[in-house]
Protein backbone atom coordinates (compact mmCIF):
# COMPACT_ATOMS: atom_id res chain seq x y z
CA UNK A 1 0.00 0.00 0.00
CA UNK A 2 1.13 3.35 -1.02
CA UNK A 3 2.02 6.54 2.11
CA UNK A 4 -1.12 7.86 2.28
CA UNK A 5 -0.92 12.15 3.09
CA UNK A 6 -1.14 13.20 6.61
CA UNK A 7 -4.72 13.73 7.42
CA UNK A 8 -2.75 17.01 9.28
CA UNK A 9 0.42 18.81 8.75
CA UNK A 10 2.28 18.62 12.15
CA UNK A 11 1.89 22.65 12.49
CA UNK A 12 -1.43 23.35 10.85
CA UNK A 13 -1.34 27.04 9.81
CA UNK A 14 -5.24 27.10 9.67
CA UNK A 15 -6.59 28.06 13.10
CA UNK A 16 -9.67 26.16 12.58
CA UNK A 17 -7.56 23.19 11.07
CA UNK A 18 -5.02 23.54 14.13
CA UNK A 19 -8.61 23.62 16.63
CA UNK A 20 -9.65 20.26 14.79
CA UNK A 21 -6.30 18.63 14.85
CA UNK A 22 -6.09 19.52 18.92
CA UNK A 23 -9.50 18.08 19.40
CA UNK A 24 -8.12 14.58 16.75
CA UNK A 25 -5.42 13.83 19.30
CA UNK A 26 -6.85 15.30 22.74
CA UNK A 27 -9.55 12.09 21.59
CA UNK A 28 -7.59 9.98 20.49
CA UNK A 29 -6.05 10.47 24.05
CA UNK A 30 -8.96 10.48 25.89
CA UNK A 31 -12.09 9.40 24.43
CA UNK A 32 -15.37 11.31 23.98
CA UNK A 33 -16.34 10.91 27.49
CA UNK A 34 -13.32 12.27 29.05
CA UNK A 35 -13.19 14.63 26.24
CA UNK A 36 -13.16 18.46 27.38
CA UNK A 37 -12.18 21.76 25.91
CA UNK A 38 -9.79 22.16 28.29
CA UNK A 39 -8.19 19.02 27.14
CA UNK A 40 -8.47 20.02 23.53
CA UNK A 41 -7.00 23.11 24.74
CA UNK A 42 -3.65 21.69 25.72
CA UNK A 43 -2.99 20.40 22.33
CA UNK A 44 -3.83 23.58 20.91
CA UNK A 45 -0.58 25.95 20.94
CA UNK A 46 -2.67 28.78 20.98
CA UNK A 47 -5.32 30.80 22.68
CA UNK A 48 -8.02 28.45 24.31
CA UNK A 49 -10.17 31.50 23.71
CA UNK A 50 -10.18 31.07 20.00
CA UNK A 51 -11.87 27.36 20.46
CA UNK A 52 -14.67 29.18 21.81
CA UNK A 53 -14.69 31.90 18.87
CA UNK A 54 -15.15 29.26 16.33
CA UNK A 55 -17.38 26.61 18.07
CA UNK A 56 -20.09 26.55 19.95
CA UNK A 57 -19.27 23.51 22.26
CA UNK A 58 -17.64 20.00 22.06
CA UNK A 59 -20.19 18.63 19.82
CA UNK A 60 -20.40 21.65 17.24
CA UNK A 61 -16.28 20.95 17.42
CA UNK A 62 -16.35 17.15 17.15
CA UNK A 63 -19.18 17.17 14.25
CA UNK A 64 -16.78 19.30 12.39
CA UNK A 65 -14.11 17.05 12.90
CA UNK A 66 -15.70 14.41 11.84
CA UNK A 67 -16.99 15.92 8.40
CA UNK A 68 -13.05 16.63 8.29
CA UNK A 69 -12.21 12.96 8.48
CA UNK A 70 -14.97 11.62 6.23
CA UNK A 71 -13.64 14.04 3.48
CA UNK A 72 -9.80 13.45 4.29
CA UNK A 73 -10.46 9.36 3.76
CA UNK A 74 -12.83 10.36 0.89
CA UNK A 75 -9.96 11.96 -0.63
CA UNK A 76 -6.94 10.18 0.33
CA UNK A 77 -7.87 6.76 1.43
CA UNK A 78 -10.95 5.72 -0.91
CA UNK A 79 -9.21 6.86 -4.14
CA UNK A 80 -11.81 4.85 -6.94
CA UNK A 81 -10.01 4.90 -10.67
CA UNK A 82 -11.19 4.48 -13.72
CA UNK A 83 -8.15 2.88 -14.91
CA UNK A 84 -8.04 -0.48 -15.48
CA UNK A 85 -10.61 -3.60 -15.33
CA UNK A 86 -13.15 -3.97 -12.76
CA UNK A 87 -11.49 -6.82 -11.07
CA UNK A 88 -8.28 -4.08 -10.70
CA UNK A 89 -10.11 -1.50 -9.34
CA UNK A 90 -12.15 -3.57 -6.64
CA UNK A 91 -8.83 -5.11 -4.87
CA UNK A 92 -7.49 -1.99 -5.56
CA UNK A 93 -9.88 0.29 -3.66
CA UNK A 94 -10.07 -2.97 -0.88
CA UNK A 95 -6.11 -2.46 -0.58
CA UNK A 96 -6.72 1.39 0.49
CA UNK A 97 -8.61 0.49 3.38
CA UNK A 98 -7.72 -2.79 4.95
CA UNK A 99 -4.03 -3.07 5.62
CA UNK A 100 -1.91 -5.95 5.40
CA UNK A 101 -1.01 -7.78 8.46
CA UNK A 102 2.43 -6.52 8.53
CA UNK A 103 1.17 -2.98 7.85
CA UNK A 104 0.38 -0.88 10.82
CA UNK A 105 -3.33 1.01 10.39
CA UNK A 106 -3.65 4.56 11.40
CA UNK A 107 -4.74 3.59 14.59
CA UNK A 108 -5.34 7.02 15.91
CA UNK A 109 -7.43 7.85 13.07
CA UNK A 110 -9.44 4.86 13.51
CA UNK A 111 -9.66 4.49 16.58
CA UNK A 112 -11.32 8.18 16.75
CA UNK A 113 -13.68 7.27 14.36
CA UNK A 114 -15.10 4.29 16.29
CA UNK A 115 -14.92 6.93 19.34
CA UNK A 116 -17.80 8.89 17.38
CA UNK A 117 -19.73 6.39 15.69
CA UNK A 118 -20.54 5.43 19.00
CA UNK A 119 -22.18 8.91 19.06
CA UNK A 120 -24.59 8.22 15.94
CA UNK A 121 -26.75 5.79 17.72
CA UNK A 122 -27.73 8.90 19.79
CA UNK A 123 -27.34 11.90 17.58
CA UNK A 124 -28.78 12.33 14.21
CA UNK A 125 -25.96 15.20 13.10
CA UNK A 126 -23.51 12.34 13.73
CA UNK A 127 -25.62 9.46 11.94
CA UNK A 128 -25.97 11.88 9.01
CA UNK A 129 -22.08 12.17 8.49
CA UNK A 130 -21.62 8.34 8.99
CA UNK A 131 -24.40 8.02 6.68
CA UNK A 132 -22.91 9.94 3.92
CA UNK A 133 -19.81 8.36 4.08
CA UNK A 134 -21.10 4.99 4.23
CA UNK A 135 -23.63 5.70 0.95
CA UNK A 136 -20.62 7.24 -1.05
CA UNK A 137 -18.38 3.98 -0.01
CA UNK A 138 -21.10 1.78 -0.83
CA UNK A 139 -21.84 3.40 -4.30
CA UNK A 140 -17.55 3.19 -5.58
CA UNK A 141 -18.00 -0.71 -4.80
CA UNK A 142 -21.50 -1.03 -5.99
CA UNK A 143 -20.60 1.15 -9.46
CA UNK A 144 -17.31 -1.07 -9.59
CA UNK A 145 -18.98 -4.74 -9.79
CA UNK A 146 -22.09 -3.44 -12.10
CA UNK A 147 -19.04 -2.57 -14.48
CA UNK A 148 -17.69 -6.06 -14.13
CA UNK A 149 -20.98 -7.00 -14.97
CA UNK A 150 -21.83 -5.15 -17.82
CA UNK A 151 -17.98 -5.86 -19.43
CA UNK A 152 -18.10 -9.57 -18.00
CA UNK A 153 -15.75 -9.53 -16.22
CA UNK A 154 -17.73 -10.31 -13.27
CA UNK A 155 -20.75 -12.85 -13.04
CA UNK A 156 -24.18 -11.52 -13.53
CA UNK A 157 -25.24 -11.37 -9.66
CA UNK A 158 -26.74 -8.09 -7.92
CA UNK A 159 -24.68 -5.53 -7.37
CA UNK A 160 -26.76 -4.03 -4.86
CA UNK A 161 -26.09 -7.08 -2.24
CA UNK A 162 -22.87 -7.30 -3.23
CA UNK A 163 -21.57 -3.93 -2.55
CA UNK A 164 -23.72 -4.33 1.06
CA UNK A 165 -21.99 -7.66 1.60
CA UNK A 166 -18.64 -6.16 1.35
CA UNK A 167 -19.20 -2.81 2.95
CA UNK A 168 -20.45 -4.43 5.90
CA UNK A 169 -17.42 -6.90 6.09
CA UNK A 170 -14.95 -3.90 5.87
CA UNK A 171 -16.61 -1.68 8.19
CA UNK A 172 -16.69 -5.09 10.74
CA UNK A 173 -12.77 -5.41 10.03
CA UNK A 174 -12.04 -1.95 10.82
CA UNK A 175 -14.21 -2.16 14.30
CA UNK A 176 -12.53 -5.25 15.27
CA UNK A 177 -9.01 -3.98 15.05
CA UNK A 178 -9.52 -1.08 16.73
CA UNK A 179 -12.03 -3.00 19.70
CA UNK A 180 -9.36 -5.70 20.04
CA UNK A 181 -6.48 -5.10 18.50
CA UNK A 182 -6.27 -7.68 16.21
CA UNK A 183 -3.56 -7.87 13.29
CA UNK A 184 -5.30 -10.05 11.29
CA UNK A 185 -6.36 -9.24 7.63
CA UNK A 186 -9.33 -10.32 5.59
CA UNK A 187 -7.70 -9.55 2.88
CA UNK A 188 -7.22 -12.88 1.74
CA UNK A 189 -10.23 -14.11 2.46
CA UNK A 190 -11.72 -10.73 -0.01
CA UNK A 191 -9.23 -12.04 -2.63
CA UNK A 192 -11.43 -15.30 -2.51
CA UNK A 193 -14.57 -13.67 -2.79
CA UNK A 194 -13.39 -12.08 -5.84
CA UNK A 195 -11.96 -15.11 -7.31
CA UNK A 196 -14.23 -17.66 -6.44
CA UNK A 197 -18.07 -15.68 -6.13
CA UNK A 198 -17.51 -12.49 -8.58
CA UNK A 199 -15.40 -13.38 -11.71
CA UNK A 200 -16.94 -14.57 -14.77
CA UNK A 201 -14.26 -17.02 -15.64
CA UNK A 202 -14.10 -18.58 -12.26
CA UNK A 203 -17.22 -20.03 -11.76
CA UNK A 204 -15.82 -23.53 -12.37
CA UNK A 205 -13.48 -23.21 -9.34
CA UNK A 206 -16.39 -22.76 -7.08
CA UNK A 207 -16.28 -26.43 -6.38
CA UNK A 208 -12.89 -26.55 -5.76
CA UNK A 209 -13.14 -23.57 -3.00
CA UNK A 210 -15.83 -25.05 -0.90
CA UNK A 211 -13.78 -28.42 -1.14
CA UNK A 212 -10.64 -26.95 0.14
């Protein structure tokens, strides 16, 4: 996997980028419910006062974040090309997100977003962001195998479940490494999905999968 871009220079010259950056590490550090300006404020090299000029509170400050984060990983860590065959672009866009098991994940990053998902069962200005994010994942994969279909390079199955089978497995990768620590990948086991359920000229290994 390539070296993804900092999701924030180490001296952000942006106060409101520097605010959100103080907040990204005072929660990393401390979770949401430990989470208080003041804490955000000693991260933040400059006055507290400004936190206060451009938000409201801790959630007007952490919603922002998060829309921050969504867009970052929508930018730099969910790249979807057109280049390529469908097959390509599929373990390509799978090889952004998961990391390999000798790769170390941005665990600060993801371990701050599992921080405020917890949030959207609550909160509907949380669930909305998630939301977004989730529909805009969920439409790269689900656009990527109704290509394969349409050039056959993929069996004709429906994209629709597909794309939620997939999602769904990611997202429950990404919450398991950050809820237990685990180092292992799926990765593999997504390389046999392709292989074995999605391409078109595959479908007489099948058999020998599910006998293996």
């Amino acid at each position: 996997m390539e070296q993804r871009d900092p999701l924030f220079s180490d001296e952000p010259e942006d106060t409101q980028i520097a605010i959100l950056k103080a907040t990204f590490d005072a929660l990393a550090e401390h979770g949401y419910a430990d989470l208080t300006i003041d804490r955000i404020g000693q991260y933040f090299p400059k006055s507290q006062g400004l936190i206060f000029y451009h938000y409201d509170g801790k959630d007007d400050l952490l919603i922002d974040l998060l829309d921050h984060l969504l867009e970052r990983f929508e930018q730099i860590g969910m790249p979807v090309s057109d280049e390529g065959d469908s097959e390509t672009r599929l373990r390509s866009l799978f090889d952004q997100v998961i990391p390999e098991t000798s790769e170390q994940p941005d665990q600060k990053y993801e371990k701050v977003l599992i921080e405020l998902r917890t949030q959207a069962a609550q909160d509907e200005e949380y669930q909305k962001c998630f939301n977004q994010s989730h529909d805009i994942f969920r439409e790269s994969v689900q656009q990527i195998i109704q290509d394969g279909i349409e050039s056959g390079d993929f069996r004709e199955t429906d994209p629709d479940l597909v794309a939620d089978f997939l999602v769904t497995l990611v997202s429950g990768d990404i919450f398991e490494r950050v809820t237990t620590g685990s180092r292992r990948s799926i990765l593999s086991e997504l390389d046999n999905y392709i292989e074995y359920r999605l391409l078109a000229d595959k479908e007489h290994n099948e058999d020998e999968l599910n006998n293996t």
